[in-house]
N, C-alpha and C. Protein backbone atom coordinates (compact mmCIF):
# COMPACT_ATOMS: atom_id res chain seq x y z
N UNK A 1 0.85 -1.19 0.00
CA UNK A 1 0.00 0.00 0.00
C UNK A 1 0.89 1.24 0.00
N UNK A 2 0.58 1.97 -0.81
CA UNK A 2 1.21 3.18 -0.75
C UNK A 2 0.92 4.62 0.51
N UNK A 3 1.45 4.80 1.27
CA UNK A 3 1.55 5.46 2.08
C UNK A 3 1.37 6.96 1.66
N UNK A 4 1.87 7.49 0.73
CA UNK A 4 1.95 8.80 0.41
C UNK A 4 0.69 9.27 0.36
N UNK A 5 0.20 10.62 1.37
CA UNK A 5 -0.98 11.15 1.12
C UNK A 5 -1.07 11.65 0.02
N UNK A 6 -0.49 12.04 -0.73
CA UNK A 6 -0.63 12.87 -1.88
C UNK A 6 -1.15 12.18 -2.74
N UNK A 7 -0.98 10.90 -2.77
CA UNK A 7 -1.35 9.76 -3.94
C UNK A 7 -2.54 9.13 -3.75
N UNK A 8 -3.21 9.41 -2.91
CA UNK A 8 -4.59 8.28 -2.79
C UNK A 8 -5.84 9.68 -2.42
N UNK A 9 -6.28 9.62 -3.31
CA UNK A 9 -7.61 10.14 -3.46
C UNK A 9 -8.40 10.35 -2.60
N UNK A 10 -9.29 11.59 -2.03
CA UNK A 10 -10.01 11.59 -0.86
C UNK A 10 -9.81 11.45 0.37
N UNK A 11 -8.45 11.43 0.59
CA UNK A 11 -7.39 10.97 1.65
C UNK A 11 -7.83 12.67 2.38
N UNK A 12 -8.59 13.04 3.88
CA UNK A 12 -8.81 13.69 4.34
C UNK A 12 -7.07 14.64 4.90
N UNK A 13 -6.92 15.85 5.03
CA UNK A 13 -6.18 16.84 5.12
C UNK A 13 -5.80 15.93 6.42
N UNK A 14 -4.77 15.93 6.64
CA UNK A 14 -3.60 15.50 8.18
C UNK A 14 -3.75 14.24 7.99
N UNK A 15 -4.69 13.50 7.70
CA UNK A 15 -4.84 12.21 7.65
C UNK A 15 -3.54 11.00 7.91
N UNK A 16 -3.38 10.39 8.69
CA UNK A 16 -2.03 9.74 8.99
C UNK A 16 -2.61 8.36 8.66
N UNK A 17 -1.74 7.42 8.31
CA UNK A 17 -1.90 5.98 7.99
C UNK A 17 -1.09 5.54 9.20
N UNK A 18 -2.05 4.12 9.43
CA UNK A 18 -2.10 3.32 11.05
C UNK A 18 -0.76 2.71 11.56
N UNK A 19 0.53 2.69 10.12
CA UNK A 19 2.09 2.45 10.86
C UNK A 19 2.35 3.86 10.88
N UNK A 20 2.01 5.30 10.41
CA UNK A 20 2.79 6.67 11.19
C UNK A 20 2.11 7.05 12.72
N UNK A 21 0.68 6.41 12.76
CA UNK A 21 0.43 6.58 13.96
C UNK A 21 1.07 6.13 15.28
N UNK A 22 1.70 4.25 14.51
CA UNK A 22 2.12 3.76 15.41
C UNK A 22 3.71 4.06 15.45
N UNK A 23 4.26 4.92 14.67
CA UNK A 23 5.46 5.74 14.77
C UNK A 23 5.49 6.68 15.73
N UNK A 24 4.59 7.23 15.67
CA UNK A 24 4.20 8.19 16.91
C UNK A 24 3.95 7.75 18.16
N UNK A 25 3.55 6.59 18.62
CA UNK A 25 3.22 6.58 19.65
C UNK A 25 4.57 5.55 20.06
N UNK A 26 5.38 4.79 19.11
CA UNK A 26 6.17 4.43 20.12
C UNK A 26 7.69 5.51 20.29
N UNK A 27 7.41 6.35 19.53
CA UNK A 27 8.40 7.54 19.49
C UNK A 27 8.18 8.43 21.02
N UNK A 28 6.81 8.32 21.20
CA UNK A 28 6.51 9.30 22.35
C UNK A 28 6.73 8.45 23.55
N UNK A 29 6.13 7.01 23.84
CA UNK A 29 6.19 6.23 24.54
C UNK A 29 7.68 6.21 24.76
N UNK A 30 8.71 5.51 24.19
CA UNK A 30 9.75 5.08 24.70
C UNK A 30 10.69 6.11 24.64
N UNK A 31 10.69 7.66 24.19
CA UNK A 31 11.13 8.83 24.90
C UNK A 31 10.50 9.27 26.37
N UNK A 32 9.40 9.10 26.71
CA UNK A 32 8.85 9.55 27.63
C UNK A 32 8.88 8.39 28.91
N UNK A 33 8.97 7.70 28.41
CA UNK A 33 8.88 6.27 29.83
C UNK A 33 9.95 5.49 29.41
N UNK A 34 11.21 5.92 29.13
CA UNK A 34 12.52 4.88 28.91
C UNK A 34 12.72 4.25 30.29
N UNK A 35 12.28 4.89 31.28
CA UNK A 35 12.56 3.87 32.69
C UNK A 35 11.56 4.01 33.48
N UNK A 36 11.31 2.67 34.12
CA UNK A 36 9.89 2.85 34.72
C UNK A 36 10.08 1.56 35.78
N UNK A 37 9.31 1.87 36.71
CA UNK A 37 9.10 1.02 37.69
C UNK A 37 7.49 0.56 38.03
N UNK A 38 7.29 -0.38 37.62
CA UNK A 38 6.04 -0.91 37.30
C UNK A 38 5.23 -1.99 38.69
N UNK A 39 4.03 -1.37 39.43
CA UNK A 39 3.83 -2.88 40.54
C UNK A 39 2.82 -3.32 40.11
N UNK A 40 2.46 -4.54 40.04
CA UNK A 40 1.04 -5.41 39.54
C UNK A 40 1.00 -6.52 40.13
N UNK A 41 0.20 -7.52 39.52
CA UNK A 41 0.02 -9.04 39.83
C UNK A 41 0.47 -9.81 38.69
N UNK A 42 1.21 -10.83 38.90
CA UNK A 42 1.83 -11.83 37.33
C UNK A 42 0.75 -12.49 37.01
N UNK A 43 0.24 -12.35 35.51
CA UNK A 43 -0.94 -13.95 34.91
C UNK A 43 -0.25 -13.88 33.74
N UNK A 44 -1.41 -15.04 33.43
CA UNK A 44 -0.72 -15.64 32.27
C UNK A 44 0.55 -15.78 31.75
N UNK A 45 1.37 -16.49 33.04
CA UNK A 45 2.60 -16.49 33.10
C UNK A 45 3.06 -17.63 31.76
N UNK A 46 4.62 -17.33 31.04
CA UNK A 46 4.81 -18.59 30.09
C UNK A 46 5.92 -18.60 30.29
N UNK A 47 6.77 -19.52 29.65
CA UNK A 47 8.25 -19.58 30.04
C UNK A 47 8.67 -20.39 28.59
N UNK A 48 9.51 -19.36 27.75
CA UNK A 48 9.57 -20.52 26.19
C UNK A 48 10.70 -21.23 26.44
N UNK A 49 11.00 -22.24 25.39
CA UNK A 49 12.17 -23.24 25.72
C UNK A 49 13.13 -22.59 25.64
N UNK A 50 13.43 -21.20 25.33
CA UNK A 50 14.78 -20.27 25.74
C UNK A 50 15.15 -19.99 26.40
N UNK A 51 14.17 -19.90 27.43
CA UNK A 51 13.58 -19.06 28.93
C UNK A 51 13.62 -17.53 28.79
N UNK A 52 12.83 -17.54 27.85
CA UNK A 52 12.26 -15.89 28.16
C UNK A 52 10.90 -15.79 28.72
N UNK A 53 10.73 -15.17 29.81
CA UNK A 53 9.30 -14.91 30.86
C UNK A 53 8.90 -14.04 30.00
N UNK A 54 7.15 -14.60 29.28
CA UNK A 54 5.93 -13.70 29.28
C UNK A 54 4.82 -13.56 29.76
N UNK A 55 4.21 -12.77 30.29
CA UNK A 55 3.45 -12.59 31.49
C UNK A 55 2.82 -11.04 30.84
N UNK A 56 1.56 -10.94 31.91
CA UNK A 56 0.94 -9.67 32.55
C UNK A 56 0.68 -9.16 33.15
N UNK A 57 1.37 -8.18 33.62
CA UNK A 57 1.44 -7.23 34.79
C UNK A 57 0.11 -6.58 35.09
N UNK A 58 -1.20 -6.67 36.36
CA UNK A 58 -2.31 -6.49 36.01
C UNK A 58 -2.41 -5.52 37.73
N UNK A 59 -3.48 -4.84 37.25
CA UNK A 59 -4.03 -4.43 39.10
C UNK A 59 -5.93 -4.12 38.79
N UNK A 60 -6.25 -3.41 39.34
CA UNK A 60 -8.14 -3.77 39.42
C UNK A 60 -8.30 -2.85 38.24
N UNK A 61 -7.26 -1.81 37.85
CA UNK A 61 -8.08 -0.69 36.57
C UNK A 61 -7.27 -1.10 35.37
N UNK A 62 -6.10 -1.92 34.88
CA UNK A 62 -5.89 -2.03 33.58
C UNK A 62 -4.63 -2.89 33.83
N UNK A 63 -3.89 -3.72 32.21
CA UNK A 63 -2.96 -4.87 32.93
C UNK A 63 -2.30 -3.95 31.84
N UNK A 64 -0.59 -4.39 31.85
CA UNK A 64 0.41 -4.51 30.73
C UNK A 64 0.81 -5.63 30.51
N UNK A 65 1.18 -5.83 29.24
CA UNK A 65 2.28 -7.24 28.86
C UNK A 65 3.50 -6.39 28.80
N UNK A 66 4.11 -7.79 29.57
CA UNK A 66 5.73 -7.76 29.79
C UNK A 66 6.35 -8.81 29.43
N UNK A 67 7.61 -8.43 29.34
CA UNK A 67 8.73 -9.84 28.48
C UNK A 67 10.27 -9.56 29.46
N UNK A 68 10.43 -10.57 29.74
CA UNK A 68 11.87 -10.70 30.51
C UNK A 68 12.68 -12.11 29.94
N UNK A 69 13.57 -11.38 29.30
CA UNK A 69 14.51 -12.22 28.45
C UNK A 69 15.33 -12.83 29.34
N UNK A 70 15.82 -14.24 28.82
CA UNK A 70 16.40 -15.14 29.51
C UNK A 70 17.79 -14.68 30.06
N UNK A 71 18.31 -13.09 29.15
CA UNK A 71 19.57 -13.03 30.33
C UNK A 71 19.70 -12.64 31.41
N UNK A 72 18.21 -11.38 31.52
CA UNK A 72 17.67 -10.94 33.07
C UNK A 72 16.79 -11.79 33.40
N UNK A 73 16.44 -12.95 33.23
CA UNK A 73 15.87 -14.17 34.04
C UNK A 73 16.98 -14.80 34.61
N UNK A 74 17.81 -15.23 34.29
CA UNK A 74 18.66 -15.95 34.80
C UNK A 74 19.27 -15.17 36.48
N UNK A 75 19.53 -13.72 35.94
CA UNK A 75 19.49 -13.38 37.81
C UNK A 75 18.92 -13.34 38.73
N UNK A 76 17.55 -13.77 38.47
CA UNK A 76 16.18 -13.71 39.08
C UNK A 76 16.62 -14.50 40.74
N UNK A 77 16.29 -14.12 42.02
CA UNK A 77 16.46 -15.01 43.04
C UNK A 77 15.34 -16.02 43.57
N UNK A 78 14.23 -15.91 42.69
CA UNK A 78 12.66 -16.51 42.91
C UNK A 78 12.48 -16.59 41.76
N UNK A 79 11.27 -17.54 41.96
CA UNK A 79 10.17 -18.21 40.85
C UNK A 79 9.34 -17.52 40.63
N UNK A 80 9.06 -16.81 39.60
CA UNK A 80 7.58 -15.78 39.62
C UNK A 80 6.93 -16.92 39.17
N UNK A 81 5.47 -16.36 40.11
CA UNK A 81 4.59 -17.54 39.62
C UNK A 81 3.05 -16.56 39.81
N UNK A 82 1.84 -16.65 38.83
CA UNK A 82 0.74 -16.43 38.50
C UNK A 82 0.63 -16.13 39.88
N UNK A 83 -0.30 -14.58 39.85
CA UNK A 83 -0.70 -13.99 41.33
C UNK A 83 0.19 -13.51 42.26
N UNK A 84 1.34 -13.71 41.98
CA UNK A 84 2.06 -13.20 42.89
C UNK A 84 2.12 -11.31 42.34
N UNK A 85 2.46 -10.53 43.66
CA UNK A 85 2.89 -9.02 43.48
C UNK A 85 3.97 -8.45 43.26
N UNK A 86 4.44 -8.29 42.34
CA UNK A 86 5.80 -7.61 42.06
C UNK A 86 6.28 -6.40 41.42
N UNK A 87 7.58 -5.58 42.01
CA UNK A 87 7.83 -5.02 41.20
C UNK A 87 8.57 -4.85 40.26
N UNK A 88 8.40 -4.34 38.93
CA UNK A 88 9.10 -4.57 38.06
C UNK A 88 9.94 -3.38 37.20
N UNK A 89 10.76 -3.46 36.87
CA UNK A 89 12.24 -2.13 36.35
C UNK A 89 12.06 -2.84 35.24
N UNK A 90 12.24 -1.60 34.13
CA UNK A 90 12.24 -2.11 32.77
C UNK A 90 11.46 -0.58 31.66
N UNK A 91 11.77 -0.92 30.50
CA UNK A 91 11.51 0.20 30.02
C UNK A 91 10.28 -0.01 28.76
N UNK A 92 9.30 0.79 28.40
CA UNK A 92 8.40 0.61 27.64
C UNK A 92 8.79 0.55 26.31
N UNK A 93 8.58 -1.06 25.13
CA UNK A 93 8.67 -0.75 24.35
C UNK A 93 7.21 -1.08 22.83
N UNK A 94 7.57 -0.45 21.79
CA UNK A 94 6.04 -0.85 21.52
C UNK A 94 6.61 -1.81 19.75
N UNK A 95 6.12 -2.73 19.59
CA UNK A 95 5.91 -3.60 18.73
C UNK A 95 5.12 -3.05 17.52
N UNK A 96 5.86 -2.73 16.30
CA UNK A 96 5.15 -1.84 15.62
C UNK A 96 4.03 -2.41 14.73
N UNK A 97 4.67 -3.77 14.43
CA UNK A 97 3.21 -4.73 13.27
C UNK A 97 2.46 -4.99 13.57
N UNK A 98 2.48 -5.19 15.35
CA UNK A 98 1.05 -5.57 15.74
C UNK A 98 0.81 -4.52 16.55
N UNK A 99 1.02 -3.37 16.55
CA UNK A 99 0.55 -1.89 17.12
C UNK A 99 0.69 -2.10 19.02
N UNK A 100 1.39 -3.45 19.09
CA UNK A 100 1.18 -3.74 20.94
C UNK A 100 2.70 -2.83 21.58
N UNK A 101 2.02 -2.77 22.88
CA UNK A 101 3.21 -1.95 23.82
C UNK A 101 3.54 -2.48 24.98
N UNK A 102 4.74 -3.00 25.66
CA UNK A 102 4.99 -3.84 26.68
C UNK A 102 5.44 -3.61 27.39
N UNK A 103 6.41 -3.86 28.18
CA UNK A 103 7.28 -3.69 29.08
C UNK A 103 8.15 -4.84 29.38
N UNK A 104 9.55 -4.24 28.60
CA UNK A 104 10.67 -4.74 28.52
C UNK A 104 11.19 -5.01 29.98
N UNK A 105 11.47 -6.46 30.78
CA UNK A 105 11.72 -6.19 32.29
C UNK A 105 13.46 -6.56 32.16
N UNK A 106 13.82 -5.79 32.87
CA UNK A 106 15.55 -6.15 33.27
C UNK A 106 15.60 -6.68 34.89
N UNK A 107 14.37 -6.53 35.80
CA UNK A 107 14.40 -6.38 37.16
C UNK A 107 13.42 -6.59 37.64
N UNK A 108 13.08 -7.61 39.10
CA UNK A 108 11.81 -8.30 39.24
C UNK A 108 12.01 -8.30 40.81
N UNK A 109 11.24 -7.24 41.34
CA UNK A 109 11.45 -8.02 42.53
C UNK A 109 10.05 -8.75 43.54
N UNK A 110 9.87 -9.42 44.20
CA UNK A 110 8.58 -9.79 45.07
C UNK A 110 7.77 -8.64 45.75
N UNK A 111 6.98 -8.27 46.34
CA UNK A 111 6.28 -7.44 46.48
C UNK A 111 5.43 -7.79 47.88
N UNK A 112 4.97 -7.71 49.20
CA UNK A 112 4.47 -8.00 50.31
C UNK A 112 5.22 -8.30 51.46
N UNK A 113 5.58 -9.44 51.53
CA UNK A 113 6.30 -10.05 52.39
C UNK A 113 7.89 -10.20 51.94
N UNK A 114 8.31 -9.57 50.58
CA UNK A 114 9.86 -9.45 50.45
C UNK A 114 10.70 -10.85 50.13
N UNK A 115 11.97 -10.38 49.53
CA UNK A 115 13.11 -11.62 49.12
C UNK A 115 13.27 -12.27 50.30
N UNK A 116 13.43 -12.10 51.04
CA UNK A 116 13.83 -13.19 52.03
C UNK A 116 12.56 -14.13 52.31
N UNK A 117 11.73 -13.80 52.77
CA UNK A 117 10.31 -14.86 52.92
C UNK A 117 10.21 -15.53 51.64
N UNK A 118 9.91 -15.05 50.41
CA UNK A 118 10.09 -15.74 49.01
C UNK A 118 11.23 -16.59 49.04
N UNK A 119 12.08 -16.55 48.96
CA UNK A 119 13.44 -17.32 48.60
C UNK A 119 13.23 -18.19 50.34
N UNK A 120 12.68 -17.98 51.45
CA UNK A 120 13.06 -18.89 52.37
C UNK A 120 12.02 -20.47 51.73
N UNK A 121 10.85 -19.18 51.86
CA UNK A 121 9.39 -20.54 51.09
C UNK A 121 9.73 -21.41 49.75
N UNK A 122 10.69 -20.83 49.21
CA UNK A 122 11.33 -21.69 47.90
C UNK A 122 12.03 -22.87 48.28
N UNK A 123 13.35 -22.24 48.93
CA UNK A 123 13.66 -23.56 49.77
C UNK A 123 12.69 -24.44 50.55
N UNK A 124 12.36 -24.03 51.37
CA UNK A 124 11.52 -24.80 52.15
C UNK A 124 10.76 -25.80 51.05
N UNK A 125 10.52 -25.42 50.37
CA UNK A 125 9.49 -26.43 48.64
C UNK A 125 10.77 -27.31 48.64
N UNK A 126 11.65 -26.74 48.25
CA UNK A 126 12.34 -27.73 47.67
C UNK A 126 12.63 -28.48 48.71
N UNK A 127 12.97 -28.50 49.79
CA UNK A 127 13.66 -29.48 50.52
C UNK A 127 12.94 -30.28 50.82
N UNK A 128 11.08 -29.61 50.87
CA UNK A 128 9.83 -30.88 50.69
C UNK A 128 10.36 -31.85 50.23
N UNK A 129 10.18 -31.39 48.64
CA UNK A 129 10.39 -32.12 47.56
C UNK A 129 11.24 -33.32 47.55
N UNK A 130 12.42 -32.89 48.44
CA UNK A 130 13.83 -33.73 48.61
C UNK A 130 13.70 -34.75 49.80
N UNK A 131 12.06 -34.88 50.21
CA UNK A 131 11.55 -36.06 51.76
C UNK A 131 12.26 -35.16 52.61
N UNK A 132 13.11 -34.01 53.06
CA UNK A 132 14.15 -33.90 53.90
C UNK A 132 13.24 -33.64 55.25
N UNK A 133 11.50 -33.18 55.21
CA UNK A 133 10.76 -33.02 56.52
C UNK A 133 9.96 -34.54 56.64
N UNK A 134 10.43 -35.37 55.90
CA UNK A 134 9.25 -36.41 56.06
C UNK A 134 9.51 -37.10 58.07
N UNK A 135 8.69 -37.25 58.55
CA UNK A 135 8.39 -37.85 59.39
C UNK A 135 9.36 -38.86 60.21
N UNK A 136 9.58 -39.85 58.61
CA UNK A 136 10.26 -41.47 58.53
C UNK A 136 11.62 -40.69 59.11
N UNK A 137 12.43 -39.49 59.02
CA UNK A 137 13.54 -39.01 58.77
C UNK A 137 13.84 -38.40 60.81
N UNK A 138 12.33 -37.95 61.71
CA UNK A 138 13.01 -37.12 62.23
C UNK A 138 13.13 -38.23 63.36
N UNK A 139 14.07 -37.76 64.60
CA UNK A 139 14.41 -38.85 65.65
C UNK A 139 14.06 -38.39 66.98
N UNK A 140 13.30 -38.80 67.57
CA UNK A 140 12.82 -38.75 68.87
C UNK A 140 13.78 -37.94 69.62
N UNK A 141 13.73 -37.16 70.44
CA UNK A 141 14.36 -36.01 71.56
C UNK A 141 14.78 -36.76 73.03
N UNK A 142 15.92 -36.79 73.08
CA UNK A 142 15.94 -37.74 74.39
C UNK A 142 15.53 -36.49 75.61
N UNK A 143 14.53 -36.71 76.60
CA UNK A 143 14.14 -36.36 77.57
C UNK A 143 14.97 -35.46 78.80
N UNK A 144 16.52 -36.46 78.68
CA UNK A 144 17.20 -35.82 79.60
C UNK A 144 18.31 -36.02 78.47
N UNK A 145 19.11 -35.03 77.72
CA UNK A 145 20.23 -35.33 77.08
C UNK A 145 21.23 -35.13 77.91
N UNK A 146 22.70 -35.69 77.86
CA UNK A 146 23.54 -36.19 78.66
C UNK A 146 25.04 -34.74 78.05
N UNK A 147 24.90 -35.67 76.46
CA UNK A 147 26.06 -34.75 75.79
C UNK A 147 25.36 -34.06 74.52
N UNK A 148 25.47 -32.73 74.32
CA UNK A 148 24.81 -31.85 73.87
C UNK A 148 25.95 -31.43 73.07
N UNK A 149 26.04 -31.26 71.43
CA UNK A 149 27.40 -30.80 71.00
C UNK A 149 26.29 -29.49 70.24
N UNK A 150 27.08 -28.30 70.02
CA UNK A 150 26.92 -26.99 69.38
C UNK A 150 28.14 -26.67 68.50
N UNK A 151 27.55 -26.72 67.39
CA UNK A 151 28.54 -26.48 66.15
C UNK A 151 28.49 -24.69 66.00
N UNK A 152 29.23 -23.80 66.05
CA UNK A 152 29.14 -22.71 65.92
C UNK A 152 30.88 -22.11 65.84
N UNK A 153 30.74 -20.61 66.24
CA UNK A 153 32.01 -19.95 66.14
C UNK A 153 32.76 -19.91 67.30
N UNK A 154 33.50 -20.14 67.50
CA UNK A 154 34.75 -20.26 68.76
C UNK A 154 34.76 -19.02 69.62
N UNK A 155 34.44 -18.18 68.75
CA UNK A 155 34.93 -16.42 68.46
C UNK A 155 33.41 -15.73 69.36
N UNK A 156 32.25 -16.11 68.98
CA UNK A 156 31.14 -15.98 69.06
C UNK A 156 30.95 -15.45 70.78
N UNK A 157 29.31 -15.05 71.13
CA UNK A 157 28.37 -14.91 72.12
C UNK A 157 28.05 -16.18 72.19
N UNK A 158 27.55 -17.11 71.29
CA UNK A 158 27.07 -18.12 71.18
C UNK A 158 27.65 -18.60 72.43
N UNK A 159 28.67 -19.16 72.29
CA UNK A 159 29.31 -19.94 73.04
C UNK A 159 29.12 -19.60 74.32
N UNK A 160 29.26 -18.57 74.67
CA UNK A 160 29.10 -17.92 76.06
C UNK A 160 27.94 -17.98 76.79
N UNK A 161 26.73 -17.79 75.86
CA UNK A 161 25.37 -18.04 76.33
C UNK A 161 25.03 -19.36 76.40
N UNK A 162 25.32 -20.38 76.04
CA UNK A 162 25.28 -21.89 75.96
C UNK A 162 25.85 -22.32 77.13
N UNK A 163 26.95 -21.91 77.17
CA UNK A 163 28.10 -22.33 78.60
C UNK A 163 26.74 -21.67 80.08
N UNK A 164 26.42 -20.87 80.03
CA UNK A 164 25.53 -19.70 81.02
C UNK A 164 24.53 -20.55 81.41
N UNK A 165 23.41 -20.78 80.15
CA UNK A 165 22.56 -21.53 80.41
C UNK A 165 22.73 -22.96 81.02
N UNK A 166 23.64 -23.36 80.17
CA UNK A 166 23.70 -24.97 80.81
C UNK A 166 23.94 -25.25 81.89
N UNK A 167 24.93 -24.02 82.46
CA UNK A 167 25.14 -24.27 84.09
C UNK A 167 23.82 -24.02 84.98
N UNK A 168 23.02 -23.49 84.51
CA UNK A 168 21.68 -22.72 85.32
C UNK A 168 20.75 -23.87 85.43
N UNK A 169 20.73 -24.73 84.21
CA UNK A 169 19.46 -25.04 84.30
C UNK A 169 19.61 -26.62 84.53
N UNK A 170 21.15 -27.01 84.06
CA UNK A 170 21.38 -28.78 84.25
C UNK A 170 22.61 -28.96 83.97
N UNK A 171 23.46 -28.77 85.66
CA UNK A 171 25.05 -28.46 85.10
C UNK A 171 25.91 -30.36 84.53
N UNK A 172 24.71 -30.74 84.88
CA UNK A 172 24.78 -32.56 84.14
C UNK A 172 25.41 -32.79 82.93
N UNK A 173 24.74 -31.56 82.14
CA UNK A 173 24.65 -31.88 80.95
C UNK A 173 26.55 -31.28 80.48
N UNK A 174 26.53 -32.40 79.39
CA UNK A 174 28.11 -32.20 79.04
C UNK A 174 28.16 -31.32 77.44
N UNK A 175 28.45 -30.40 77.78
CA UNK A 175 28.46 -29.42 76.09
C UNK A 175 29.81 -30.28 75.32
N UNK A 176 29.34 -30.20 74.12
CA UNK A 176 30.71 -30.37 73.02
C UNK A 176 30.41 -29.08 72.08
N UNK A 177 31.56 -28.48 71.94
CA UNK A 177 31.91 -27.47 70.79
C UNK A 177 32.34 -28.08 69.72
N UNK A 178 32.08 -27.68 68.76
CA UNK A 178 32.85 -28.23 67.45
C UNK A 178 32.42 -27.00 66.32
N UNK A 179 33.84 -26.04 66.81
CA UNK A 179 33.76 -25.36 65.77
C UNK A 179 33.60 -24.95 64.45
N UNK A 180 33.65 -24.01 63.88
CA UNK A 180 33.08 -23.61 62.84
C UNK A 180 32.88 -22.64 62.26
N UNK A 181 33.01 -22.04 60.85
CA UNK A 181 32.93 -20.21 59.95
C UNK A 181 31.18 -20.54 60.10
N UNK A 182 30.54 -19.33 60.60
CA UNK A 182 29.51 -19.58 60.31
C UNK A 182 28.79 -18.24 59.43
N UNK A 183 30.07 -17.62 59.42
CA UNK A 183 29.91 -16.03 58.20
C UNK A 183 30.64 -16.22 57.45
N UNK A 184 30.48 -15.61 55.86
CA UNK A 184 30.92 -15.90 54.61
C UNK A 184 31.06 -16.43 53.87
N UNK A 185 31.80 -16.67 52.58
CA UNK A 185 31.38 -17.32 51.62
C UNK A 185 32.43 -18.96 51.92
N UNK A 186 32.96 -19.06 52.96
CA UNK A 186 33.20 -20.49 53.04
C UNK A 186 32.53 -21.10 54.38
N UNK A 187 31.62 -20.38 54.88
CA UNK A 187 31.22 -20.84 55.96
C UNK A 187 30.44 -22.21 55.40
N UNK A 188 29.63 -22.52 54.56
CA UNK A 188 29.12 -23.59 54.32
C UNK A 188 29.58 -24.88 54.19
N UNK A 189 30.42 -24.62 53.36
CA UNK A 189 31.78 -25.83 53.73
C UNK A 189 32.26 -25.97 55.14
N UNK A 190 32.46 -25.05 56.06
CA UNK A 190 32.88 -25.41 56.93
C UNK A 190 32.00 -25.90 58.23
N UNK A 191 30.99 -25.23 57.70
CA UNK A 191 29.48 -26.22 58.62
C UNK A 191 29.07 -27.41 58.56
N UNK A 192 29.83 -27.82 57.24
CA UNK A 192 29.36 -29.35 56.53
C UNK A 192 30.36 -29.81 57.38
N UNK A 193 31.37 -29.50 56.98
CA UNK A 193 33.15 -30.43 57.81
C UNK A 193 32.20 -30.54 59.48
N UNK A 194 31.75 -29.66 60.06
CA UNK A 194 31.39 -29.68 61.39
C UNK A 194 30.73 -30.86 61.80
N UNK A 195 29.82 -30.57 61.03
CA UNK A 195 28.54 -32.16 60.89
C UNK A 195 28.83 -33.05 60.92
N UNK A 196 30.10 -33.08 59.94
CA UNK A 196 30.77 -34.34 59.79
C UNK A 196 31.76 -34.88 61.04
N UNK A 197 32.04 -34.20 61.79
CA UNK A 197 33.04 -34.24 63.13
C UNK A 197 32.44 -34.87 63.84
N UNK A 198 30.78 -34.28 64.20
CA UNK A 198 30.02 -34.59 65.04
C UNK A 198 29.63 -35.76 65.05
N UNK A 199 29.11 -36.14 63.76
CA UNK A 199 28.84 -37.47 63.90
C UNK A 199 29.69 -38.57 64.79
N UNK A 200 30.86 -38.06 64.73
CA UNK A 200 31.62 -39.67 65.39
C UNK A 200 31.75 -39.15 66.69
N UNK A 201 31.01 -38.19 67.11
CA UNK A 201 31.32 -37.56 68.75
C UNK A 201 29.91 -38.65 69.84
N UNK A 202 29.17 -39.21 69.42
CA UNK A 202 28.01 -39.97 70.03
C UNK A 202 27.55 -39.12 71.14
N UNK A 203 26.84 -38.34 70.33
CA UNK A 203 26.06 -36.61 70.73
C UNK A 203 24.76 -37.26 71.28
N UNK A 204 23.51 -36.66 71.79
CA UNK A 204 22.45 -37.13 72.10
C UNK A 204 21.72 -36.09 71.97
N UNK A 205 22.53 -34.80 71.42
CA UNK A 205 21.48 -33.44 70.75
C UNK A 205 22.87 -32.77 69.79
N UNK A 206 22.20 -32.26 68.86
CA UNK A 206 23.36 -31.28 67.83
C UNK A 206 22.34 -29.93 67.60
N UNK A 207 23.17 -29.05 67.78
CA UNK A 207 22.34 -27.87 67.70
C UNK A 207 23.58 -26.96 66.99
């Protein structure tokens, strides 16, 4: 189709054809809202075999579609999942063949109760998942424990308040320390090595 007003007959004075309109509006749109911080509810969540998240950002008076490409998915610290509240960073862009306008996301975060409750309830799923709360797994509490080992920091309060209490309340009871990093990025390893100590200590509580 020829575009040129000059060429089509009866073509009303200003008259714009429906791709200069949509020139205009994503010219105005993505000058005017290049950054935006967006809060809604996720539906019609999808996830393609690339992993790019498409979804719609919705609240009670109107929704947007949004797209979060698999390289800002991949930093994601949670699962967005349908209904949940979030907010979202990202900039408006508009799709010119099919006249649609979205929101490009680089940034996702949870919304109510925050990253830490999200990411704790994630784990917590998964470790479901893994039997690690099943029942068959946990072991009866001995009544009066004898030897009590505490894996923690050498360095710590911990230690000090453990030693305090135990004398107060049942100086019977025999503490084992078995130290341990319990800050930074090797503390995990070194909590595991702990566990592993303990075991051959014939503990009757590990805390």
């Amino acid at each position: 189709m020829n575009r040129s007003n000059t060429l089509v007959r009866g073509l009303p004075e200003g008259c714009l054809w429906v791709s200069q309109v949509t020139d205009i509006i994503k010219w105005t749109l993505e000058r005017n809202i290049s950054d935006a911080v967006v809060a809604g509810e996720i539906s019609n969540l999808t996830v393609s075999t690339l992993g790019h998240h498409y979804f719609t950002l919705r609240d009670e008076g109107s929704q947007l579609r949004a797209v979060m490409f698999k390289g800002n998915a991949l930093g994601l610290h949670f699962t967005p999942r349908n209904g949940m509240q979030v907010a979202a960073w990202g900039r408006i862009t508009v799709y010119e063949k099919q006249g649609n306008y979205q929101l490009q996301v680089s940034a996702l975060r949870p919304l109510g109760r925050g990253d830490l409750f999200e990411r704790f309830q994630q784990l917590k799923e998964k470790l479901e998942k893994e039997g690690l709360f099943d029942k068959a797994r946990k072991r009866q509490i001995p009544f009066f424990p004898r030897r009590v080992g505490i894996i923690t920091s050498p360095y710590g309060a911990a230690v000090r308040d453990m030693c305090s209490i135990a004398r107060r309340r049942n100086a019977a009871v025999s503490l084992v320390f078995v130290p341990a990093q319990v800050q930074g990025d090797e503390a995990p390893l070194s909590l595991i090595r702990a566990l592993e100590r303990a075991q051959a200590l014939s503990l009757d509580i590990l805390i």
